[in-house]
Protein backbone atom coordinates (compact mmCIF):
# COMPACT_ATOMS: atom_id res chain seq x y z
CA UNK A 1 62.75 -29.93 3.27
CA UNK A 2 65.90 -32.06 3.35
CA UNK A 3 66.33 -32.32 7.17
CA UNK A 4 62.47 -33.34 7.19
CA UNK A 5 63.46 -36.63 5.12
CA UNK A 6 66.22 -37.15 7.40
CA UNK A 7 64.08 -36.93 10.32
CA UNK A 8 62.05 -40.09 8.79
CA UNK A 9 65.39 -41.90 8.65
CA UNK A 10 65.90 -42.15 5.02
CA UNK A 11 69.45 -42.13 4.28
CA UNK A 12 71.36 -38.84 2.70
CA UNK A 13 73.93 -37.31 0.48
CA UNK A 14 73.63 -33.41 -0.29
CA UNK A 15 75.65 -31.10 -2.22
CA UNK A 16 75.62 -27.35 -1.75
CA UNK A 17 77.66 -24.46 -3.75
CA UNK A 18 78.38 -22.89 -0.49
CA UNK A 19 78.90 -25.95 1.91
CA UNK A 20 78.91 -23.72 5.38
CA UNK A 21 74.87 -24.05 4.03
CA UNK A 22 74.69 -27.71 4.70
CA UNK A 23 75.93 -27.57 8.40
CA UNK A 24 72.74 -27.94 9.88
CA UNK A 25 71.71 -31.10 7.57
CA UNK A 26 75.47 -32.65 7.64
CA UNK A 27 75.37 -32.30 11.78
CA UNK A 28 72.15 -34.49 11.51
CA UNK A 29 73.48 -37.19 9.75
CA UNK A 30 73.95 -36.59 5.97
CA UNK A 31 77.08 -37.16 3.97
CA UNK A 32 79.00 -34.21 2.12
CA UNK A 33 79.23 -34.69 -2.03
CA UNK A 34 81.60 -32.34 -3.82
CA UNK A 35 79.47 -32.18 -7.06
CA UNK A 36 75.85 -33.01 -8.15
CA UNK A 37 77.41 -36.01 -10.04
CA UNK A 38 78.53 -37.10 -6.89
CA UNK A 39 75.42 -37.25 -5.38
CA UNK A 40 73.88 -38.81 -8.41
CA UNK A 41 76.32 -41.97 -8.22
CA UNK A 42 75.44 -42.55 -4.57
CA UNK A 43 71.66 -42.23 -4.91
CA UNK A 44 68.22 -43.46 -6.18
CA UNK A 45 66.09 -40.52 -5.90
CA UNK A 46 67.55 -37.12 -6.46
CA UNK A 47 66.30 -33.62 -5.51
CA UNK A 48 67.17 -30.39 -6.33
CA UNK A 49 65.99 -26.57 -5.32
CA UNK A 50 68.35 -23.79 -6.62
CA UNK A 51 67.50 -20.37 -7.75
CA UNK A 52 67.60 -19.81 -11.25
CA UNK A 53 66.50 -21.98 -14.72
CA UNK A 54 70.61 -21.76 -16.17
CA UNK A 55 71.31 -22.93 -12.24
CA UNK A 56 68.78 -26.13 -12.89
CA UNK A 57 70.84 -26.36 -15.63
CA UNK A 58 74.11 -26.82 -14.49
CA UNK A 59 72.77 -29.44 -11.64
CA UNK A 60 71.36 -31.46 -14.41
CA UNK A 61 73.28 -30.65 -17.50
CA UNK A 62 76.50 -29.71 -16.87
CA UNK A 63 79.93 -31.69 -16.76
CA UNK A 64 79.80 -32.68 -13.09
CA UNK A 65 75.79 -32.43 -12.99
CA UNK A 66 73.31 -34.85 -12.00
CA UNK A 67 72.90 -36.75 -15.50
CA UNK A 68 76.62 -37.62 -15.57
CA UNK A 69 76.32 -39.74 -12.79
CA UNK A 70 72.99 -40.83 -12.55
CA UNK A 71 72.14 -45.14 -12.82
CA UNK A 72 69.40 -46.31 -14.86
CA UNK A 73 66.22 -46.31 -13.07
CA UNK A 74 67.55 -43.18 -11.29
CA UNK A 75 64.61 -40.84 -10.43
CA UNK A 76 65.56 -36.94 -10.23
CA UNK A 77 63.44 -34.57 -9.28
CA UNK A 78 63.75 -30.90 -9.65
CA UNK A 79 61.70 -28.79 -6.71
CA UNK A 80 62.52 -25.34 -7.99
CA UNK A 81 60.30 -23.10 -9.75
CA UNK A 82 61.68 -22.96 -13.90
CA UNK A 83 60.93 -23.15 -17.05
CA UNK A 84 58.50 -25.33 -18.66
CA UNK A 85 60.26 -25.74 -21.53
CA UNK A 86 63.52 -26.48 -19.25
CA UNK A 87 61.69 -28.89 -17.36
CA UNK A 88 60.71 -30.53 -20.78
CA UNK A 89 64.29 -30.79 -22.24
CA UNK A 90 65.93 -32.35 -18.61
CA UNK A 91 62.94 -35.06 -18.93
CA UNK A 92 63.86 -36.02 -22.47
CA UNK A 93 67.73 -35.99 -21.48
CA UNK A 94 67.17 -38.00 -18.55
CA UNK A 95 64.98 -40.96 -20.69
CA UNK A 96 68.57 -40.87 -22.77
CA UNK A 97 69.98 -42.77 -20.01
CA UNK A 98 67.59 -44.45 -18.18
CA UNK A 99 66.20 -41.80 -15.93
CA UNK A 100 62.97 -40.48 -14.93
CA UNK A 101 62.70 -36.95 -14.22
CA UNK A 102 59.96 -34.99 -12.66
CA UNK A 103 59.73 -30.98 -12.34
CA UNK A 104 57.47 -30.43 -8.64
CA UNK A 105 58.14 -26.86 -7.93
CA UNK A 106 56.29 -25.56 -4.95
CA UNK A 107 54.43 -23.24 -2.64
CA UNK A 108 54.32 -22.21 0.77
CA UNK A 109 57.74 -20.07 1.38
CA UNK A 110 59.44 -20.85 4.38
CA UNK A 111 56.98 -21.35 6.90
CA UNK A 112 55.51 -24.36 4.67
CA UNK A 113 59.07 -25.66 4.15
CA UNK A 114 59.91 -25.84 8.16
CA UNK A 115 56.72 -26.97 9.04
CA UNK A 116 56.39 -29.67 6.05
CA UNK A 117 53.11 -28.17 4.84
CA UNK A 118 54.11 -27.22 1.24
CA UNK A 119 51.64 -26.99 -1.99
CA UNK A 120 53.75 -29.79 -4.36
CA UNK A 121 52.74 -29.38 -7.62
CA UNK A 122 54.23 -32.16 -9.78
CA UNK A 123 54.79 -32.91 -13.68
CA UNK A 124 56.77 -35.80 -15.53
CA UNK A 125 56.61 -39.27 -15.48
CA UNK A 126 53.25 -40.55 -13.39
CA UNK A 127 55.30 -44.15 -12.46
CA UNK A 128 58.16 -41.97 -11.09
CA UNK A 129 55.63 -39.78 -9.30
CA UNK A 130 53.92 -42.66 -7.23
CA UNK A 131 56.86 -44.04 -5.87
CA UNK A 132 58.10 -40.32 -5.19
CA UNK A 133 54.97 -39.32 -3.16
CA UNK A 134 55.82 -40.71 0.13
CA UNK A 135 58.78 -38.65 0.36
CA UNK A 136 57.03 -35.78 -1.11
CA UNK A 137 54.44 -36.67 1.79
CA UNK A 138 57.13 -35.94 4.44
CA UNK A 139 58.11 -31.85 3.12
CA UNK A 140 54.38 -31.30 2.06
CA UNK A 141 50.43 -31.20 2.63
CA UNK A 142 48.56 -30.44 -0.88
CA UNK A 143 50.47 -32.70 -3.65
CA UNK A 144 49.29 -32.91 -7.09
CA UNK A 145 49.88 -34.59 -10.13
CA UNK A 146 49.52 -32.28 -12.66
CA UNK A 147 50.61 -33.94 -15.96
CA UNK A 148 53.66 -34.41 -18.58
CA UNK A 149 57.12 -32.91 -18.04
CA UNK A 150 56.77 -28.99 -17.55
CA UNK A 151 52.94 -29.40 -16.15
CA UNK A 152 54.15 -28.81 -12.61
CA UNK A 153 56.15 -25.60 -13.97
CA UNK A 154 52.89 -24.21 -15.49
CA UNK A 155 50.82 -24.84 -12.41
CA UNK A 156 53.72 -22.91 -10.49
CA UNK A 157 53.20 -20.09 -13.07
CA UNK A 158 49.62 -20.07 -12.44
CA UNK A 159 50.33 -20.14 -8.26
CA UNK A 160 52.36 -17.01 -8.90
CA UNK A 161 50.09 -15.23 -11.70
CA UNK A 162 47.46 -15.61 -8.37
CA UNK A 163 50.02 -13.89 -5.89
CA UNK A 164 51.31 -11.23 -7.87
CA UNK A 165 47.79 -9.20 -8.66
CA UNK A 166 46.81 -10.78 -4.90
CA UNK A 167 49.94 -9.01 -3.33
CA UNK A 168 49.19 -5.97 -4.73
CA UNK A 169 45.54 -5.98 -3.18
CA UNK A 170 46.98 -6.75 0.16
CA UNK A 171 49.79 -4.05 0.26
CA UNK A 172 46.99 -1.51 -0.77
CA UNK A 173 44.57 -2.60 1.62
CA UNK A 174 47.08 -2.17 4.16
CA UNK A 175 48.13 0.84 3.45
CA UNK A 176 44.76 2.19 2.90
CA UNK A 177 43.67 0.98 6.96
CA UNK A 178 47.34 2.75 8.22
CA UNK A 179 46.24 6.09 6.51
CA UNK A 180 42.62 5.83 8.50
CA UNK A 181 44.54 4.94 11.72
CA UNK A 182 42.83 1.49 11.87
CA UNK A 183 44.67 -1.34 13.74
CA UNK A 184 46.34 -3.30 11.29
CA UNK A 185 46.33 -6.63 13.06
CA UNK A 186 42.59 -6.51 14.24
CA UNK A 187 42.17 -5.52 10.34
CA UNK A 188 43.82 -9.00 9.31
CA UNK A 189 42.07 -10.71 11.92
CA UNK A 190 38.15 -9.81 10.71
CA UNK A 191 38.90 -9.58 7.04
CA UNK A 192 41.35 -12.27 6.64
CA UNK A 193 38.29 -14.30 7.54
CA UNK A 194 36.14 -13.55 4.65
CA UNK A 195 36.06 -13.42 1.20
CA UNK A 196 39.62 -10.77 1.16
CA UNK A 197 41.40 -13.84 3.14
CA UNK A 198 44.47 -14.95 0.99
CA UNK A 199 47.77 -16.59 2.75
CA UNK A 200 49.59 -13.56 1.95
CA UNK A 201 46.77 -11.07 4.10
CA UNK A 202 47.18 -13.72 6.87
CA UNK A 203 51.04 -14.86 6.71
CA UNK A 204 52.84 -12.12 5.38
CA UNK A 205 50.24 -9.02 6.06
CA UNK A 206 51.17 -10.19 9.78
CA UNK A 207 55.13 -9.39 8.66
CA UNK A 208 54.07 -6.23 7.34
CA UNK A 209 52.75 -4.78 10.29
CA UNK A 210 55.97 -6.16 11.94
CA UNK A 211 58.19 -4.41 9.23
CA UNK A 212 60.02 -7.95 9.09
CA UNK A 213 60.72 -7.82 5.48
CA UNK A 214 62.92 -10.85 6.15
CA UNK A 215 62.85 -13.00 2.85
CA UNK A 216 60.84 -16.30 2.67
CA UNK A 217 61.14 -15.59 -0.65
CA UNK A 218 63.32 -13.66 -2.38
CA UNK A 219 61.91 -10.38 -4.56
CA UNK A 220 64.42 -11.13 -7.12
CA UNK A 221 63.15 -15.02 -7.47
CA UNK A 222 59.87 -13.54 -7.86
CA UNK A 223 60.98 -11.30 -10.48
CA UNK A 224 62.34 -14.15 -12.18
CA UNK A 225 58.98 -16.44 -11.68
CA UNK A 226 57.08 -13.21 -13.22
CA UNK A 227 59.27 -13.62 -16.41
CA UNK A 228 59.01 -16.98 -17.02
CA UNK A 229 55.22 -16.35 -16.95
CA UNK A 230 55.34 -13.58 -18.94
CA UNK A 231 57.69 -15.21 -21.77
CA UNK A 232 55.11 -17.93 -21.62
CA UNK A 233 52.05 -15.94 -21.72
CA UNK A 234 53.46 -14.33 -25.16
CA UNK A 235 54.26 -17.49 -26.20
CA UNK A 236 50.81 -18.74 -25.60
CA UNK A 237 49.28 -15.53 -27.44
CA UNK A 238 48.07 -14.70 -23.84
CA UNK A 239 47.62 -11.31 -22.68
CA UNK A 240 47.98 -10.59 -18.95
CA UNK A 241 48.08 -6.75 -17.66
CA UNK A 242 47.59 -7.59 -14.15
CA UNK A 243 50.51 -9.94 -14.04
CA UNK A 244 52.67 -7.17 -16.14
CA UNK A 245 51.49 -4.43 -13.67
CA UNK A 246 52.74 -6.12 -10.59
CA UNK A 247 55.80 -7.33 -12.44
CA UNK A 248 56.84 -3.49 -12.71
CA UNK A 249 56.28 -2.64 -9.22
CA UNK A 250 58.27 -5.32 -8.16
CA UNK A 251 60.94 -4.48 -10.66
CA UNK A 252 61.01 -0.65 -9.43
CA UNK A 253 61.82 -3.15 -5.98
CA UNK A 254 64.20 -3.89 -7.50
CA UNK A 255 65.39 -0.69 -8.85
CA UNK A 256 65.57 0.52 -4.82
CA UNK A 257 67.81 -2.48 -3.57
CA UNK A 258 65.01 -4.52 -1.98
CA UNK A 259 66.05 -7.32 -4.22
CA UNK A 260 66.74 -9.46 -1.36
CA UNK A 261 63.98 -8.66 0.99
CA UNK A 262 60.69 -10.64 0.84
CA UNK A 263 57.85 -10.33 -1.74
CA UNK A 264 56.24 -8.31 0.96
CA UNK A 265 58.91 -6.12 0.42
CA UNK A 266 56.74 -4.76 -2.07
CA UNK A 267 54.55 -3.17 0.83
CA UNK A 268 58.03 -0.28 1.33
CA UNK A 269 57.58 0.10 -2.39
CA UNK A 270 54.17 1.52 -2.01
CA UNK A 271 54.82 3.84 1.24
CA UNK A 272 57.52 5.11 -0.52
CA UNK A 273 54.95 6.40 -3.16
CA UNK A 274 52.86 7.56 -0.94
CA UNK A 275 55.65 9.20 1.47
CA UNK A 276 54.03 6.92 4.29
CA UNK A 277 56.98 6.38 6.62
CA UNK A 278 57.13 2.75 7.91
């Protein structure tokens, strides 16, 4: 996502925990910062994907985090998938000192973040969001304006509310066409093309059959995604037994190591259950 806004020549500073994991972007022109405060001083429009809401935390909140540096008229922008309520607390922070902050979390795993065709679904200030949406034009396709701080978290809950039951449906089906010796790929190609087509039957189906269980996204973010829905949901007085279901397959994932494979790592869950050897 980075390298794609260095690639349209703007100019950039990064900051990593682990900086061997900026030697690609630093090698094509962007400039080392040893903190998130760092990076804050030296720019206008700040973006951050990490893992985990208390990581968001400590870009934004901490000592050396974004909002310690940060000018007036700063715009940060946080691209990982959090909490709402998170999202909500940064934005008020931010107006403190002059900032505007928008949560955009997105969709697409990896193959929409090398190829610039992510889902960008965007909350927080709307002035901040139209001068934003060029460069959110250069990582993704489908960008949205959803509404007020947190928005773009709860349409991220919603994207993965949609996957989780939707995973489930495609590991089964898969497993189901194994069992009656059908070919798995000729399977994706006819019903991927009618109403059972999803992105996950069509993307990562094709990585099932392939046993690449590779991670586009990790199990364990998922896991935490599923939670923050589920805290929500209970918040809301919302009940939600399909999301809950797949939540506890993919914490028995868990359970069995996977926690670093894929969300189609979920597919080994189920042959496991059914002693299907894959």
């Amino acid at each position: 996502m980075c390298g794609h806004l260095l690639k349209a020549g703007y100019p950039i500073f990064v900051h990593n925990r682990t900086k061997d994991k900026a030697t690609d972007l630093l090698s094509m022109g962007a400039r080392w910062c040893t903190t998130p405060c760092e990076v804050a001083r030296q720019s206008d429009i700040i973006f951050s994907i990490v893992g985990f809401p208390k990581d968001v935390e400590e870009v934004y909140l901490g000592k050396d985090g974004v909002l310690a540096g940060a000018r007036v008229g700063t715009i940060i922008v946080d691209m990982t998938t959090s909490e709402p309520s998170l999202a909500q607390r940064i934005s008020v922070e931010a107006k403190k000192v002059g900032v505007f902050a928008l949560d955009a979390p997105v969709s697409g795993g990896d193959v929409g973040a090398r190829n610039a065709t992510l889902a960008i679904m965007v909350g927080g200030d709307k002035t901040a969001y139209d001068v934003v949406f060029p460069l959110f034009q250069k990582m993704g396709e489908i960008i949205a304006y959803m509404g007020p701080a947190g928005a773009g978290q709860h349409t991220k809950m919603s994207n993965q509310i949609a996957i989780a039951s939707n995973m489930v449906g495609v590991v089964e089906a898969l497993l189901y066409a194994q069992k009656a010796n059908l070919d798995l790929n000729a399977l994706i190609d006819l019903i991927g093309k009618g109403a059972a087509g999803s992105w996950s039957l069509n993307n990562l189906g094709r990585r099932m059959v392939q046993k690449n269980f590779d991670p586009g996204f990790f199990i364990k973010h998922f896991v935490k995604d599923m939670g923050i829905a589920l805290s929500e949901a209970k918040r809301m007085n919302l009940s939600l037994p399909g999301l809950a279901l797949a939540n506890q397959f993919y914490v028995a994932a868990m359970a069995q190591g996977m926690e670093n494979l894929g969300t189609h790592g979920l597919f080994k869950v189920f042959a496991n259950m059914n002693n299907i050897h894959i």
